[in-house]
Protein backbone atom coordinates (compact mmCIF):
# COMPACT_ATOMS: atom_id res chain seq x y z
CA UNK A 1 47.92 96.87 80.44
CA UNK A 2 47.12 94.23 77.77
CA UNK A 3 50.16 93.46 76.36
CA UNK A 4 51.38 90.99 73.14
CA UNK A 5 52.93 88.75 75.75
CA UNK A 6 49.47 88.68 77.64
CA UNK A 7 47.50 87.90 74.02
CA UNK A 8 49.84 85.29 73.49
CA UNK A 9 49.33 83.60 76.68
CA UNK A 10 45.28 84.10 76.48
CA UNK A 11 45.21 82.37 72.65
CA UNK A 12 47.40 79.52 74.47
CA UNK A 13 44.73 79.17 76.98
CA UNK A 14 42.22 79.39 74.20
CA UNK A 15 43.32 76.18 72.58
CA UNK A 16 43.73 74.17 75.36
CA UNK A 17 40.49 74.62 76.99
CA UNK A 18 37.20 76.06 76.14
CA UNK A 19 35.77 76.18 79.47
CA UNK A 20 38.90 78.03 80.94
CA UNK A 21 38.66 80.40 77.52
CA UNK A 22 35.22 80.76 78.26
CA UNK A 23 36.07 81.74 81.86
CA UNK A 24 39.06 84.15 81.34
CA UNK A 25 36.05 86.11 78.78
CA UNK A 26 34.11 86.75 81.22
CA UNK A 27 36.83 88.16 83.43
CA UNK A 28 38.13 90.21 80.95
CA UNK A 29 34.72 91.81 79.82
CA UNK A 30 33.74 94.18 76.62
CA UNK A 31 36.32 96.48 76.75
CA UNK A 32 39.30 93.94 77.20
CA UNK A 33 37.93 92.06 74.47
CA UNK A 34 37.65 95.41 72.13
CA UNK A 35 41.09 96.48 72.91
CA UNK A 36 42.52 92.53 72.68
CA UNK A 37 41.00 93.13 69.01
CA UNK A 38 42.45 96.07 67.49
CA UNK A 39 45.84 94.71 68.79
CA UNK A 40 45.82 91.27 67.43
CA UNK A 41 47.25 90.71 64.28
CA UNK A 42 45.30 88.91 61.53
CA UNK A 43 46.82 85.62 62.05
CA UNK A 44 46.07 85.48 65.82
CA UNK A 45 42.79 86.72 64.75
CA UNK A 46 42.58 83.65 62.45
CA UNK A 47 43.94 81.42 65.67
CA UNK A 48 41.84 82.37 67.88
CA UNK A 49 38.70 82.09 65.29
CA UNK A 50 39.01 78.27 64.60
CA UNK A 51 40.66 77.47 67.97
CA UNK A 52 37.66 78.33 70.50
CA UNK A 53 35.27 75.65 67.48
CA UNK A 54 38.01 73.08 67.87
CA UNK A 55 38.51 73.12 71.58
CA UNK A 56 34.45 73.15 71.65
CA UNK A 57 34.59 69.77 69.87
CA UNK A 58 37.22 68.16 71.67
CA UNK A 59 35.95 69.10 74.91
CA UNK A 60 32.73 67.66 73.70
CA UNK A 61 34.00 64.35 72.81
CA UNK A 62 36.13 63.91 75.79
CA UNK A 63 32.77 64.41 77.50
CA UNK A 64 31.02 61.75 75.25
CA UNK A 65 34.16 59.01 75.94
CA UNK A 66 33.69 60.00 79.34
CA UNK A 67 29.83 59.02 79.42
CA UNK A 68 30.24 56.02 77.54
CA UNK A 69 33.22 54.95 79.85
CA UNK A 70 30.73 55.22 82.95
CA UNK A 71 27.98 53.67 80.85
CA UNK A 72 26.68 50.23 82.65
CA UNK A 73 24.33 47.31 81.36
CA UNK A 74 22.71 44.39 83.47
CA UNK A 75 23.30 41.39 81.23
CA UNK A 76 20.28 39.81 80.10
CA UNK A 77 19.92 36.33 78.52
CA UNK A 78 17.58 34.14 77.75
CA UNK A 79 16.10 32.71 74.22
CA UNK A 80 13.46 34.97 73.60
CA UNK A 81 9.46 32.91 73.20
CA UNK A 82 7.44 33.36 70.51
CA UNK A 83 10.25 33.85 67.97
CA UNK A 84 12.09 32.16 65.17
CA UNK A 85 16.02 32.84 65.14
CA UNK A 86 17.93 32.21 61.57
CA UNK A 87 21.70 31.62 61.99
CA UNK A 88 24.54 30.95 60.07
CA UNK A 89 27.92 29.53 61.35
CA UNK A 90 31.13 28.90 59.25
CA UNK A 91 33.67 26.62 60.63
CA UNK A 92 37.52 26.88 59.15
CA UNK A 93 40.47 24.59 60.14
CA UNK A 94 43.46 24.64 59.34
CA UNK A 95 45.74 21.28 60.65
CA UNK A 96 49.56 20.90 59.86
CA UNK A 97 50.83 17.30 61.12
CA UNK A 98 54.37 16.28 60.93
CA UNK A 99 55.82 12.78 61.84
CA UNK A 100 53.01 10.61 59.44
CA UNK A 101 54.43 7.34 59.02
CA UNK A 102 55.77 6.72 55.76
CA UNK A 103 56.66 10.71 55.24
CA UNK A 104 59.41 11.38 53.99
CA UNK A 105 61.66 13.02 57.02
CA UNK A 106 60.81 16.24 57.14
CA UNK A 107 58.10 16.20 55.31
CA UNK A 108 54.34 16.66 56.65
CA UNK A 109 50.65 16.97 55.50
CA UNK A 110 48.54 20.03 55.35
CA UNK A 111 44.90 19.78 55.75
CA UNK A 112 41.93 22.26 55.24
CA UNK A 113 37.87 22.02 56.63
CA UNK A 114 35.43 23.97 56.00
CA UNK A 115 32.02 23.55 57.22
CA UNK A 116 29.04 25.66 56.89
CA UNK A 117 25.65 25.27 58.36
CA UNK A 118 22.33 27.46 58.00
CA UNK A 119 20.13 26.78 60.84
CA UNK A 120 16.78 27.73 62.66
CA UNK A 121 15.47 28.12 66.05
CA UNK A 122 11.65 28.14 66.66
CA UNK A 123 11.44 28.89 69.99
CA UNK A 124 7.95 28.51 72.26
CA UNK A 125 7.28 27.89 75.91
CA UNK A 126 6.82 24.71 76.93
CA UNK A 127 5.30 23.31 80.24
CA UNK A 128 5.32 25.42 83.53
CA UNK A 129 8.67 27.24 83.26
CA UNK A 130 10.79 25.51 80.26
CA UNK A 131 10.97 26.20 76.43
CA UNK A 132 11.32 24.07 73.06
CA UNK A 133 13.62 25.20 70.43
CA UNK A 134 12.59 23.06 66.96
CA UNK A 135 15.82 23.15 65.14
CA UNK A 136 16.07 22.63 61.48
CA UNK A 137 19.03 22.70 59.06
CA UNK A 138 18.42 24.54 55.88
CA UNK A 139 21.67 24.13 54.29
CA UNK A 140 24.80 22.17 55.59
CA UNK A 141 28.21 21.63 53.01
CA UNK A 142 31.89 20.66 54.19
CA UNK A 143 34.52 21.40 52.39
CA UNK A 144 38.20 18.51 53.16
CA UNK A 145 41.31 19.10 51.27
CA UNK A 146 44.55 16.93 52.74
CA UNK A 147 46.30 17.74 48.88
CA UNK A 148 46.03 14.39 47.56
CA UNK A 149 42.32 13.81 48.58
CA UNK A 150 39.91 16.12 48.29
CA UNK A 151 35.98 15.82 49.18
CA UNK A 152 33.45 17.89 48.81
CA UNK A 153 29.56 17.73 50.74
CA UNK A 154 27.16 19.99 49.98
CA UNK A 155 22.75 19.61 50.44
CA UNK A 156 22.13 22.03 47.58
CA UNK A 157 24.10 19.17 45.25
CA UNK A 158 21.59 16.75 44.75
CA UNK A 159 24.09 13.94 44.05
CA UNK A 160 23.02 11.87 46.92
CA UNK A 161 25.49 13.37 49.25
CA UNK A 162 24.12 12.57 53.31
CA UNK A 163 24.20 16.14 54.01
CA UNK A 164 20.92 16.29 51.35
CA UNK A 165 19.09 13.65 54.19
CA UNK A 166 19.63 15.89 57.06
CA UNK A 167 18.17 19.42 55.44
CA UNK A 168 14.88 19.87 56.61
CA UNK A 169 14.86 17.48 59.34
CA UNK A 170 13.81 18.79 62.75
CA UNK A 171 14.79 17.99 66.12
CA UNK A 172 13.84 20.03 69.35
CA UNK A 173 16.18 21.89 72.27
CA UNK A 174 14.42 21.53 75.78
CA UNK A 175 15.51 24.53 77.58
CA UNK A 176 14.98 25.01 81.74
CA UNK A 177 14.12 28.03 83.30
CA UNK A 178 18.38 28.90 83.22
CA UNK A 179 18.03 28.77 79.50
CA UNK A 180 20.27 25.62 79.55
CA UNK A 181 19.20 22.57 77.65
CA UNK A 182 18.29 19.32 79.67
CA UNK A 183 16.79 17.59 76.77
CA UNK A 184 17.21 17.11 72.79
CA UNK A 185 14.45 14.83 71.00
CA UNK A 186 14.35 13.29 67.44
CA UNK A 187 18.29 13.44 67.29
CA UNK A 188 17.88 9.72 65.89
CA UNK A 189 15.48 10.85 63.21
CA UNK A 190 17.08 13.75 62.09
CA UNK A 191 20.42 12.50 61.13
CA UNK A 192 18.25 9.09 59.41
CA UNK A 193 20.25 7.08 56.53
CA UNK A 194 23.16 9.99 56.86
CA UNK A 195 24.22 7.81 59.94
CA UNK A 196 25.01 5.15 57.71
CA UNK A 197 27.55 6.39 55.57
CA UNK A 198 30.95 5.70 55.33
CA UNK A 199 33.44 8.14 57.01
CA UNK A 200 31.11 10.78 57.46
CA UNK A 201 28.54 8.86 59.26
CA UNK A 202 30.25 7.86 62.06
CA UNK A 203 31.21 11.53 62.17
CA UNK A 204 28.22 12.78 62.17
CA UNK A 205 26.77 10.33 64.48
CA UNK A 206 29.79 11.44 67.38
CA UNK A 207 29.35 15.45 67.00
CA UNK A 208 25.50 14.98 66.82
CA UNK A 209 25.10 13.10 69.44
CA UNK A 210 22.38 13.93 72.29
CA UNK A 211 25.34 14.96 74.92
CA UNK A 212 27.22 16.55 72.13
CA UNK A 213 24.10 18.49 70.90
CA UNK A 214 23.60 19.48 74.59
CA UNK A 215 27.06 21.05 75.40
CA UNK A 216 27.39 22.56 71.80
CA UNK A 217 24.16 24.40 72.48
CA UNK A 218 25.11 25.59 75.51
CA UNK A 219 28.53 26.59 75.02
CA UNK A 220 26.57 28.80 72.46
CA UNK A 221 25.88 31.24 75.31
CA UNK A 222 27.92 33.80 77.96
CA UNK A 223 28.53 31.60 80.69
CA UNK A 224 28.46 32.76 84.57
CA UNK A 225 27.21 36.06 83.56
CA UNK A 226 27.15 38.17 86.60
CA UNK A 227 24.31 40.15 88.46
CA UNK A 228 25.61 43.25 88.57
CA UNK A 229 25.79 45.80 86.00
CA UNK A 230 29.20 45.89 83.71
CA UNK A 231 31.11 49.29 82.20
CA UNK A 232 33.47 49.07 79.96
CA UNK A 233 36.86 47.05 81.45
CA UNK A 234 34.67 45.43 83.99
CA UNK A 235 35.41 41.44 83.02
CA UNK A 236 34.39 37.62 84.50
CA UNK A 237 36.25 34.69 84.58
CA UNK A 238 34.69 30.86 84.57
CA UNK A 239 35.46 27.55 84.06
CA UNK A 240 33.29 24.52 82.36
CA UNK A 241 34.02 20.97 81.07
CA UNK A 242 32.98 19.49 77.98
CA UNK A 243 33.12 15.93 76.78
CA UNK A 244 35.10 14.83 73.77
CA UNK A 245 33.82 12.45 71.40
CA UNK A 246 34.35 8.89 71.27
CA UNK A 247 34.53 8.74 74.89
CA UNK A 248 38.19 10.37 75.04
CA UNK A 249 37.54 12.55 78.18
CA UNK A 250 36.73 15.95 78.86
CA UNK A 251 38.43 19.51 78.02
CA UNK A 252 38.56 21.88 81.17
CA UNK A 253 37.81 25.44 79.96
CA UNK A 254 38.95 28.08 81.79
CA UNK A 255 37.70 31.35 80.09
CA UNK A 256 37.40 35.34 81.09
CA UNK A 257 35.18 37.77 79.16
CA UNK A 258 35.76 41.49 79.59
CA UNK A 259 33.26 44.45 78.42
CA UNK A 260 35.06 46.12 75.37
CA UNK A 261 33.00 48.99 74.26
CA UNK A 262 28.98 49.72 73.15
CA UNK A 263 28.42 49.58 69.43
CA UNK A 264 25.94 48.32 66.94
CA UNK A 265 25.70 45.50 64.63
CA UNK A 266 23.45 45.79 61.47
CA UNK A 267 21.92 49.15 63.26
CA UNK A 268 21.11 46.95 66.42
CA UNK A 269 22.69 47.77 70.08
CA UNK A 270 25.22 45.34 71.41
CA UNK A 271 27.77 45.22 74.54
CA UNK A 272 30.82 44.12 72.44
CA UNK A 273 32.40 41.72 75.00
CA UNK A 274 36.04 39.80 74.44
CA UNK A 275 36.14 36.63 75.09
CA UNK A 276 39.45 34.39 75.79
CA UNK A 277 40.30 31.22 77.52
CA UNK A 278 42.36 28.12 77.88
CA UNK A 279 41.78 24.55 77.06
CA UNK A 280 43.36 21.63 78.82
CA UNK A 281 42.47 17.73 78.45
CA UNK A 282 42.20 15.13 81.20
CA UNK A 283 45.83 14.29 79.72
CA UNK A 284 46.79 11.33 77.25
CA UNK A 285 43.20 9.92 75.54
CA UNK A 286 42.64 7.11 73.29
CA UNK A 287 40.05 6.80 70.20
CA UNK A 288 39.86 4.38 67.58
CA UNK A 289 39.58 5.60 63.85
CA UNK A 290 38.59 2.61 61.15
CA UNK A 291 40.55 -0.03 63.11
CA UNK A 292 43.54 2.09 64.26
CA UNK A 293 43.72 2.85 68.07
CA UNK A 294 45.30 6.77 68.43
CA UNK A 295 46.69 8.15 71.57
CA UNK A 296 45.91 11.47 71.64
CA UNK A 297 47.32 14.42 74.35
CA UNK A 298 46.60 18.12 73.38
CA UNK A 299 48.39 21.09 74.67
CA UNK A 300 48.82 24.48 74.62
CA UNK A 301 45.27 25.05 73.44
CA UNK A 302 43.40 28.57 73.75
CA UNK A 303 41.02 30.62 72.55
CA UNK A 304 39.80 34.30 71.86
CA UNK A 305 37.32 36.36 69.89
CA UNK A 306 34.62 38.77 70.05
CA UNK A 307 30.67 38.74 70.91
CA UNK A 308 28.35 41.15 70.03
CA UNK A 309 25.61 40.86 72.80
CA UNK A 310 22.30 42.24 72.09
CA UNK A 311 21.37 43.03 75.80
CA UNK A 312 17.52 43.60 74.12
CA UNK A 313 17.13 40.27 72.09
CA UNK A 314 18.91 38.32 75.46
CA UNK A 315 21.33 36.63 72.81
CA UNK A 316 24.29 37.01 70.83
CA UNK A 317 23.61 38.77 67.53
CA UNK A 318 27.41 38.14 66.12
CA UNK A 319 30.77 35.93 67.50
CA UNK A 320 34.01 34.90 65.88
CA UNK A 321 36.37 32.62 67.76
CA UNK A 322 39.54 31.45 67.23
CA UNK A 323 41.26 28.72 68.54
CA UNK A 324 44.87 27.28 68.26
CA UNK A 325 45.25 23.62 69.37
CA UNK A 326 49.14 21.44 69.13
CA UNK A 327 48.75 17.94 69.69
CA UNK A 328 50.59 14.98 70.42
CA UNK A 329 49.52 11.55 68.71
CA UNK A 330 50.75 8.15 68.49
CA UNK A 331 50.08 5.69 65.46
CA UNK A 332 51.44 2.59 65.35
CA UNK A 333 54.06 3.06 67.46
CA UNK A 334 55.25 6.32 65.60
CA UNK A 335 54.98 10.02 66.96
CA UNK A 336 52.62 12.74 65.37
CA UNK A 337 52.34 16.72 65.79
CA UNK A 338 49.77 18.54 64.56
CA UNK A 339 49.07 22.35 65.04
CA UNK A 340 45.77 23.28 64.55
CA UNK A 341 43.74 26.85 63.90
CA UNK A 342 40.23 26.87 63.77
CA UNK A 343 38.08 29.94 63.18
CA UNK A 344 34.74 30.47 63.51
CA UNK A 345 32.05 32.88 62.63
CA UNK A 346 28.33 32.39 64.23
CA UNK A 347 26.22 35.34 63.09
CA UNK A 348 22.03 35.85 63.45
CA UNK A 349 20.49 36.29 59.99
CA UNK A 350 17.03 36.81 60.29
CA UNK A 351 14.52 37.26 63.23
CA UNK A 352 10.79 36.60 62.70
CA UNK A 353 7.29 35.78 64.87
CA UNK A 354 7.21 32.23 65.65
CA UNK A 355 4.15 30.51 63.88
């Protein structure tokens, strides 16, 4: 006998499940269902109307996070021939050192840099198994605010600025079969009088160098990216070194990059992938800035952020980074801090046929 307890239990079932609601239907047949009717009052008749549509959907999306949990991609990358990348990168720092000689005690010094750089690849094949990447800058501009002094660089000024000299320049990226770069020509020429300018041109000439060129490049890509097909959770660890400027050693990377989820950026496909590592120097360096030798020791230095990896294009359509470095300096015989955050956003703009 179908009684109020028994409809009560059945709506219960109902709205926890549709398969099982779907199953207990069947068993019941017609004539359970007509008499379940005429004793159900309108509100369980209401119930059980929008509860067999919303256990439909969530049964349906449990089914669709299921499938995209399971879902697995074989990595693919590599600088695709024949076509012209357009890229943008912003660069934000954000330094606070404490201990400047002179300070007042307790006192310290804030700093701000912002760089921002427009940039294209033209990428071809070049001899047997390599390619050549012609790289031109189509608007740089840097932004330094310490309070008291303030500059400002920008190539769309035309007030003589050296970032108006480099705009337009070309130098080439030769890439082996790994899609690493062995060689970078007309690095001379490209940065031209810019090299010669005060401050900024010994800058320029240090993080433009060949070797620095090279590792920036190729620190640009996933590193150690595995054979085998990666889900979502599946991750990869590695660790790199990369030269410093001014001959002040090397930082020893050691980074891990785990498969977040599959989504899109700007209606294109990507493997979102997290990225997050650690950064340790050879130990106590020494650089000289405009006559002044520094000691130098960072610590406590990492890094995380996101890539969106279009698996199709074989590159990175979108990352942001951020890193937090503390360092220890010495200045003439007097003890520095500085905390440092830098951010950074590297995003593709535009994709067209290489001409």
């Amino acid at each position: 006998m179908l009684t109020r307890a028994r409809v009560e239990e059945t709506v219960e079932i109902v709205m926890v499940s549709a398969p099982y609601a779907s199953r207990m239907l069947r068993c019941q047949g017609l004539r359970a269902l007509t008499d379940l009717n005429h004793r159900l009052t309108t509100t369980e008749k209401m119930k059980m109307k929008f509860a067999i549509p919303t256990a439909l959907l969530a049964t349906m999306a449990c089914t669709m996070l299921s499938a995209s949990a399971q879902k697995s991609v074989k990595l693919k990358q590599g600088f695709p021939v024949g076509k012209k990348i357009h890229q943008s990168i912003v660069l934000n720092q954000k330094m606070k050192m404490a201990g400047i000689p002179g300070a007042p005690e307790g006192q310290g010094m804030n700093m701000t840099n912002k760089i921002t750089m427009d940039m294209s690849m033209d990428i071809k094949k070049h001899g047997k198994d390599q390619k050549k990447a012609v790289v031109k800058y189509d608007r740089m501009a840097m932004l330094m605010d310490a309070g008291i002094i303030k500059q400002e660089f920008d190539s769309e000024s035309d007030d003589g600025n050296p970032f108006t000299t480099i705009v337009g320049k070309e130098f080439s990226l030769i890439y082996d079969k790994d899609d690493k770069v062995v060689e970078v020509e007309g690095i001379e020429g490209f940065l031209g009088d810019a090299a010669e300018q005060p401050g900024i041109g010994d800058m320029l000439k240090q993080f433009m160098s060949e070797e620095q060129m090279k590792e920036m490049m190729n620190q640009g890509l996933l590193q150690d990216v595995p054979k085998e097909a990666q889900k979502i959770g599946d991750y990869w660890t590695y660790e790199m070194e990369t030269p410093m400027p001014q001959g002040m050693g090397k930082f020893k990377v050691s980074g891990k990059y785990t498969v977040k989820r599959f989504d899109e950026y700007e209606g294109n496909p990507c493997v979102v992938i997290a990225m997050e590592g650690k950064l340790k120097s050879d130990g106590k360096t020494k650089m000289n800035m405009q006559g002044q030798e520094i000691e130098m020791e960072f610590k406590d230095s990492k890094f995380e952020g996101d890539i969106y990896f279009d698996n199709k294009l074989g590159l990175p359509r979108k990352s942001d980074m951020i890193t937090k470095m503390k360092m220890n300096m010495g200045i003439l015989g007097q003890n520095m801090t500085m905390d440092m955050n830098m951010t950074m956003i590297s995003k593709i703009t535009k994709i067209e046929e290489s001409k």
